[in-house]
Protein backbone atom coordinates (compact mmCIF):
# COMPACT_ATOMS: atom_id res chain seq x y z
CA UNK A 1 115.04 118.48 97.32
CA UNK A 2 111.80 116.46 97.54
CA UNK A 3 112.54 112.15 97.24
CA UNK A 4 109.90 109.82 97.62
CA UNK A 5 111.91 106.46 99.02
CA UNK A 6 111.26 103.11 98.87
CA UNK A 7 113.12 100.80 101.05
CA UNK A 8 112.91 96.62 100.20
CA UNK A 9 111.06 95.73 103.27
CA UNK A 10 108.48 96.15 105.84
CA UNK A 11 109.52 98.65 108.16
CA UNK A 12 110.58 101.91 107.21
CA UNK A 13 110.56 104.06 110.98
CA UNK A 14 114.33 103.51 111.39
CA UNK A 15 115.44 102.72 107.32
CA UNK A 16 118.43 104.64 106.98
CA UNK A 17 117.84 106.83 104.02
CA UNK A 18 120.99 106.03 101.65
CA UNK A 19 120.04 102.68 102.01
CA UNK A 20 116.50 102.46 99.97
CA UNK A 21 115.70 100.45 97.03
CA UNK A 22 114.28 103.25 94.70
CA UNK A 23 113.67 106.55 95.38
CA UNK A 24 112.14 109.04 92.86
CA UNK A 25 113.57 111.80 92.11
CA UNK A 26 112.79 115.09 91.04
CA UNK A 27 113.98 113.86 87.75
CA UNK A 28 111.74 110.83 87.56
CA UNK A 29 108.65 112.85 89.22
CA UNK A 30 106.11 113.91 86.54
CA UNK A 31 103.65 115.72 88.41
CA UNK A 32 102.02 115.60 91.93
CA UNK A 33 98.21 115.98 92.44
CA UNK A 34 97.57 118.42 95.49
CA UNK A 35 94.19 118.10 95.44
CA UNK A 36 94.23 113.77 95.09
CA UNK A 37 97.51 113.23 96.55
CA UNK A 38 98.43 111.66 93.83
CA UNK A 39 102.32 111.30 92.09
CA UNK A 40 102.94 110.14 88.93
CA UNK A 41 106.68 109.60 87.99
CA UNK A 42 108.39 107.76 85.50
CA UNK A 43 108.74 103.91 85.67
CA UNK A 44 112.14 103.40 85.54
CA UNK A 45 111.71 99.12 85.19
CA UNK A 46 109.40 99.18 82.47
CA UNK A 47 105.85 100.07 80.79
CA UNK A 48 103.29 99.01 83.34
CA UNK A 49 103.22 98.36 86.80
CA UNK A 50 103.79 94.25 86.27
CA UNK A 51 107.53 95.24 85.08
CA UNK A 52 108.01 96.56 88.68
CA UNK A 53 108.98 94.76 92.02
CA UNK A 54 106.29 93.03 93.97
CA UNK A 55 107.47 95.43 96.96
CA UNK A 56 105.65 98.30 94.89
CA UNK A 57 102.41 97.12 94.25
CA UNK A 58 101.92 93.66 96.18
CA UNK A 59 101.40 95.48 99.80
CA UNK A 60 105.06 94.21 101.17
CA UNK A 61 106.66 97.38 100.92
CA UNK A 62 106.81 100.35 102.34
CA UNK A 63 107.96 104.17 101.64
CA UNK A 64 109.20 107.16 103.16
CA UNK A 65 108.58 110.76 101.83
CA UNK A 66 111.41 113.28 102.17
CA UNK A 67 111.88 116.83 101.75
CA UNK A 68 115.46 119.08 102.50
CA UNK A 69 116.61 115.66 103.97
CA UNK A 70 113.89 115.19 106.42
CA UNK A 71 111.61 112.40 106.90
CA UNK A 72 108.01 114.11 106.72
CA UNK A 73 106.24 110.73 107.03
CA UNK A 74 106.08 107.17 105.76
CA UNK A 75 103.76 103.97 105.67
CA UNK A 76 103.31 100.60 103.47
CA UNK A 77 102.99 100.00 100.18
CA UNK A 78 99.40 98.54 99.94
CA UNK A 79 97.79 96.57 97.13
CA UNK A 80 94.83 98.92 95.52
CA UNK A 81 92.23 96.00 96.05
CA UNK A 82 93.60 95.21 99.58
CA UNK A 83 90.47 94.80 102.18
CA UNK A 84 92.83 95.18 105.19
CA UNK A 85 93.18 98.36 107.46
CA UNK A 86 96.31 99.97 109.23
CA UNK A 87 97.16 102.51 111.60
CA UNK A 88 99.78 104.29 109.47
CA UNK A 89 99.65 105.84 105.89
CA UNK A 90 99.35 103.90 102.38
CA UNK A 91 100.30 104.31 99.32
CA UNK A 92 98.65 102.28 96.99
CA UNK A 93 98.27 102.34 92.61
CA UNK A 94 95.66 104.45 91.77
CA UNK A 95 92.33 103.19 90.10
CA UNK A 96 93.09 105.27 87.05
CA UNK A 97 96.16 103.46 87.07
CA UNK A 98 95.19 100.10 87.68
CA UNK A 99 92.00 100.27 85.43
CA UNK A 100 95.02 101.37 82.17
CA UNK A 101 92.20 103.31 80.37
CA UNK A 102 94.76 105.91 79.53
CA UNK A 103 97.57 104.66 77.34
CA UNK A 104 99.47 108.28 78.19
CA UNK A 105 99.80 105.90 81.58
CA UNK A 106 102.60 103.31 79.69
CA UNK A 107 105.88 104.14 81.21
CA UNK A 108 104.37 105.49 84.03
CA UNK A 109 103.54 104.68 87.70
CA UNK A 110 100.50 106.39 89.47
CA UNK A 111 100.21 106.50 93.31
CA UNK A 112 97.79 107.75 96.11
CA UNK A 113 98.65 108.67 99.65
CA UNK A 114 96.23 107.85 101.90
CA UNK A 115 96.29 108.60 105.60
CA UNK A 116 94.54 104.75 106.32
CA UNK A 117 94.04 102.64 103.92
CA UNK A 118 90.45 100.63 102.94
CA UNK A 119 88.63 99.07 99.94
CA UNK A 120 89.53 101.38 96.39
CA UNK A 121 90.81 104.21 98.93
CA UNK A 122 88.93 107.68 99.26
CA UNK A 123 90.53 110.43 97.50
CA UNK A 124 92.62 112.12 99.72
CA UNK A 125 92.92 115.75 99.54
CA UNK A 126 95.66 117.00 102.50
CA UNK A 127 99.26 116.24 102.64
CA UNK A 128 100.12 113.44 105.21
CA UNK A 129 102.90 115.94 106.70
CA UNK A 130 101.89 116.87 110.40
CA UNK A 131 103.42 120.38 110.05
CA UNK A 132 101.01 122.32 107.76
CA UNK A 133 104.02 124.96 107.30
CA UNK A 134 106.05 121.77 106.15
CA UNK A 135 103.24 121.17 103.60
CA UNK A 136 103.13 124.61 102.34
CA UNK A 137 106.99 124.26 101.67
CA UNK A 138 106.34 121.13 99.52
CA UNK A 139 103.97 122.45 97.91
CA UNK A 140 105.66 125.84 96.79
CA UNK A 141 109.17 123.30 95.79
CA UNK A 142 106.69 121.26 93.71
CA UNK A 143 105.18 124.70 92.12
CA UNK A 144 109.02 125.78 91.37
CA UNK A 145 109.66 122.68 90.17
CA UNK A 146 105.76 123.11 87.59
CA UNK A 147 105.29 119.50 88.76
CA UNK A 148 102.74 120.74 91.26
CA UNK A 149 98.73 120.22 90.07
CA UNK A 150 96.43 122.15 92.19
């Protein structure tokens, strides 16, 4: 099983894993952009990203990505327009997202991986995951799964 987890806080190194604040699902995942790094999964607290917690869009959170129980790799929750840089990976809204040009978006939360974060982030196009057989395993689950978009 993949999980994307957010824990409520800053640091998520040594976050024990039954203990985050939301974690998405394969039920709430929609679809995962290979080629963007981009997920979109359902927003389980309302229509647009104002109905959610500050922790997942105002750059004081932070997440962890799972797969078969394992932590693969994790990073802060950044703000899309943030100007600062950090060491670690970000996840941030996407600018489709934020821009709400596409009202198949409503319901819906859109995020980016990025492996540092910067101004309106780069499009990323390789898995954060060290292990590239580790990324080939996500990416065939996400295939079985036909959430995968390559």
């Amino acid at each position: 099983m993949a999980r994307l987890l957010i824990p409520h806080g800053k640091f998520c190194r040594l976050w024990p894993l039954a203990q985050a604040a939301f974690t998405v699902t394969e039920d709430l995942l929609l679809s995962y952009h290979w080629s963007t790094q981009t997920i979109t999964f359902t927003n389980p607290w309302g229509q647009t990203d104002l109905d959610t917690p500050s922790y997942m869009w105002g750059g004081d959170g932070a997440f962890i990505v799972v797969f078969q129980e394992q932590r693969l790799f994790g990073g802060k929750v950044v703000a899309a327009e943030s100007p600062r840089r950090f060491d670690y990976p970000a996840m941030a809204l996407s600018q489709d997202f934020m821009l709400m040009e596409n009202p198949e978006l409503q319901g819906k939360l859109v995020y980016s991986f990025h492996s540092r974060s910067s101004v309106m982030y780069d499009t990323e196009s390789q898995f954060l995951a060290a292990d590239p057989a580790v990324a080939e395993a996500v990416k065939t689950h996400l295939r079985q799964l036909g959430k995968l978009v390559e």
